[in-house]
Protein backbone atom coordinates (compact mmCIF):
# COMPACT_ATOMS: atom_id res chain seq x y z
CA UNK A 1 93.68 57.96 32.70
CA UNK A 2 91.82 58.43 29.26
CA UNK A 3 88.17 59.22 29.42
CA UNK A 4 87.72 58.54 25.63
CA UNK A 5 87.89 55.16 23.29
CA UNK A 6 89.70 57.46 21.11
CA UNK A 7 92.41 58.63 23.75
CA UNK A 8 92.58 54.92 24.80
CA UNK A 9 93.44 53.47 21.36
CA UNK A 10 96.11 56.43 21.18
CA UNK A 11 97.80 55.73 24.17
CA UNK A 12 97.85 52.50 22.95
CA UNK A 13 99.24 53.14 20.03
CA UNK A 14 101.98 55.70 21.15
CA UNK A 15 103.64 53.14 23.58
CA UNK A 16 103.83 50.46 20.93
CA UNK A 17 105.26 53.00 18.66
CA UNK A 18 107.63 53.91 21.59
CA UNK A 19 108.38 50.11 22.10
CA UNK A 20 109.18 50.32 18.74
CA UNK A 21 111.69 53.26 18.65
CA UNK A 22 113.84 52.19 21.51
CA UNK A 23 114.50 48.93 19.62
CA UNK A 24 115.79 50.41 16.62
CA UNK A 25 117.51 53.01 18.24
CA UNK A 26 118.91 50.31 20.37
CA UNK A 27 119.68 48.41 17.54
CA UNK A 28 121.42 51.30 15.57
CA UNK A 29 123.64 52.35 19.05
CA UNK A 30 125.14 48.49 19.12
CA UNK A 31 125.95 48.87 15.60
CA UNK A 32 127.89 52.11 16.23
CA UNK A 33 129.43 50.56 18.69
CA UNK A 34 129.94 47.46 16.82
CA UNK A 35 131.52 49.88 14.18
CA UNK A 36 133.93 51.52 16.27
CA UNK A 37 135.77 48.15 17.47
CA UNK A 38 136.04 46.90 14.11
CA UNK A 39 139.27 47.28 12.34
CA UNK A 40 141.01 48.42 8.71
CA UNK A 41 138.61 46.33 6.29
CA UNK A 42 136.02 44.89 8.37
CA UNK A 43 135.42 48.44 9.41
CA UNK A 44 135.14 49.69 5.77
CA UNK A 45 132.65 47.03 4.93
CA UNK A 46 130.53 47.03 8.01
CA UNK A 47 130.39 51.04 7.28
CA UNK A 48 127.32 51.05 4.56
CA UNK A 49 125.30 49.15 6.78
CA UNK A 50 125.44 51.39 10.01
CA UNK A 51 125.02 54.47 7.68
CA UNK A 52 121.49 52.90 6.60
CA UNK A 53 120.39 51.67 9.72
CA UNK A 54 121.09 55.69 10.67
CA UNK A 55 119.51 56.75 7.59
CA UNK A 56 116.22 54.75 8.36
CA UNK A 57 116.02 55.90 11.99
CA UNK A 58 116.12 59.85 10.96
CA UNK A 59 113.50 58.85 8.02
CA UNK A 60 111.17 57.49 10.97
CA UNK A 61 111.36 60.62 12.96
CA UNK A 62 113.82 58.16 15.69
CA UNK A 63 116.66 60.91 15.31
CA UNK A 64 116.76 64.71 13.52
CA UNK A 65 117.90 64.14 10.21
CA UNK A 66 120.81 66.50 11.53
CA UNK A 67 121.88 64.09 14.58
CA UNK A 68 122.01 61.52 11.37
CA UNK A 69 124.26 63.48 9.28
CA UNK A 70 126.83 64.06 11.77
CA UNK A 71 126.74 60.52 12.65
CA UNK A 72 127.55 59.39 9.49
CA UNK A 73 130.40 62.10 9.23
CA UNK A 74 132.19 61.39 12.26
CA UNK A 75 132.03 57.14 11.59
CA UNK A 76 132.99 58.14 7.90
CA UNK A 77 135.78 59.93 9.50
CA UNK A 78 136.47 56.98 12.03
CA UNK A 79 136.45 54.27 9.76
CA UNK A 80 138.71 56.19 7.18
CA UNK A 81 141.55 56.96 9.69
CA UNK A 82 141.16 52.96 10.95
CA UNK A 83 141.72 51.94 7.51
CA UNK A 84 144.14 53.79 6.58
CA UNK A 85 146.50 52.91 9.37
C-alpha cells in the first residue's frame, strides 16, 4: 500500500486513467468489429470514423502508433475488397 500522499494521489490517478483506456479501447474494438460486418457502402462510409477513433487511441499512448497504422491498412484493405464486390 502507498506510504506517501503523493503515491496515493498517483495510484489514484493511474487507475482512473486505466478506467479510462479500457473504455476507449473498448469502444474502438466494437467499432472494428462493427466495421467488418458492414457491407459495400455502409462499409465505405463507416470507414473514416473507425480510422479516427484508431488515430486518437495511438495519439493517447492506448495503442503504438505502429499497431494503429496497420489497423487502418488492413480495414482499408477490408472495406475496399467489400465494396468492390
Amino acid at each position: 500500500m502507498a506510504n506517501h500522499k503523493a503515491t496515493e494521489k498517483d495510484v489514484r490517478q493511474s487507475a482512473k486513467r486505466r478506467e479510462r483506456n479500457r473504455y476507449y479501447g473498448k469502444t474502438t474494438r466494437n467499432a472494428i468489429r462493427d466495421l467488418k460486418a458492414k457491407k459495400g457502402k455502409e462499409a465505405v462510409d463507416a470507414l473514416p470514423a473507425t480510422v479516427s477513433q484508431i488515430d486518437k487511441l495511438a495519439k493517447r499512448g492506448v495503442i503504438h502508433k505502429n499497431k494503429a497504422s496497420n489497423l487502418k491498412r488492413k480495414l482499408a484493405k477490408a472495406v475496399s475488397a467489400v465494396a468492390a464486390a
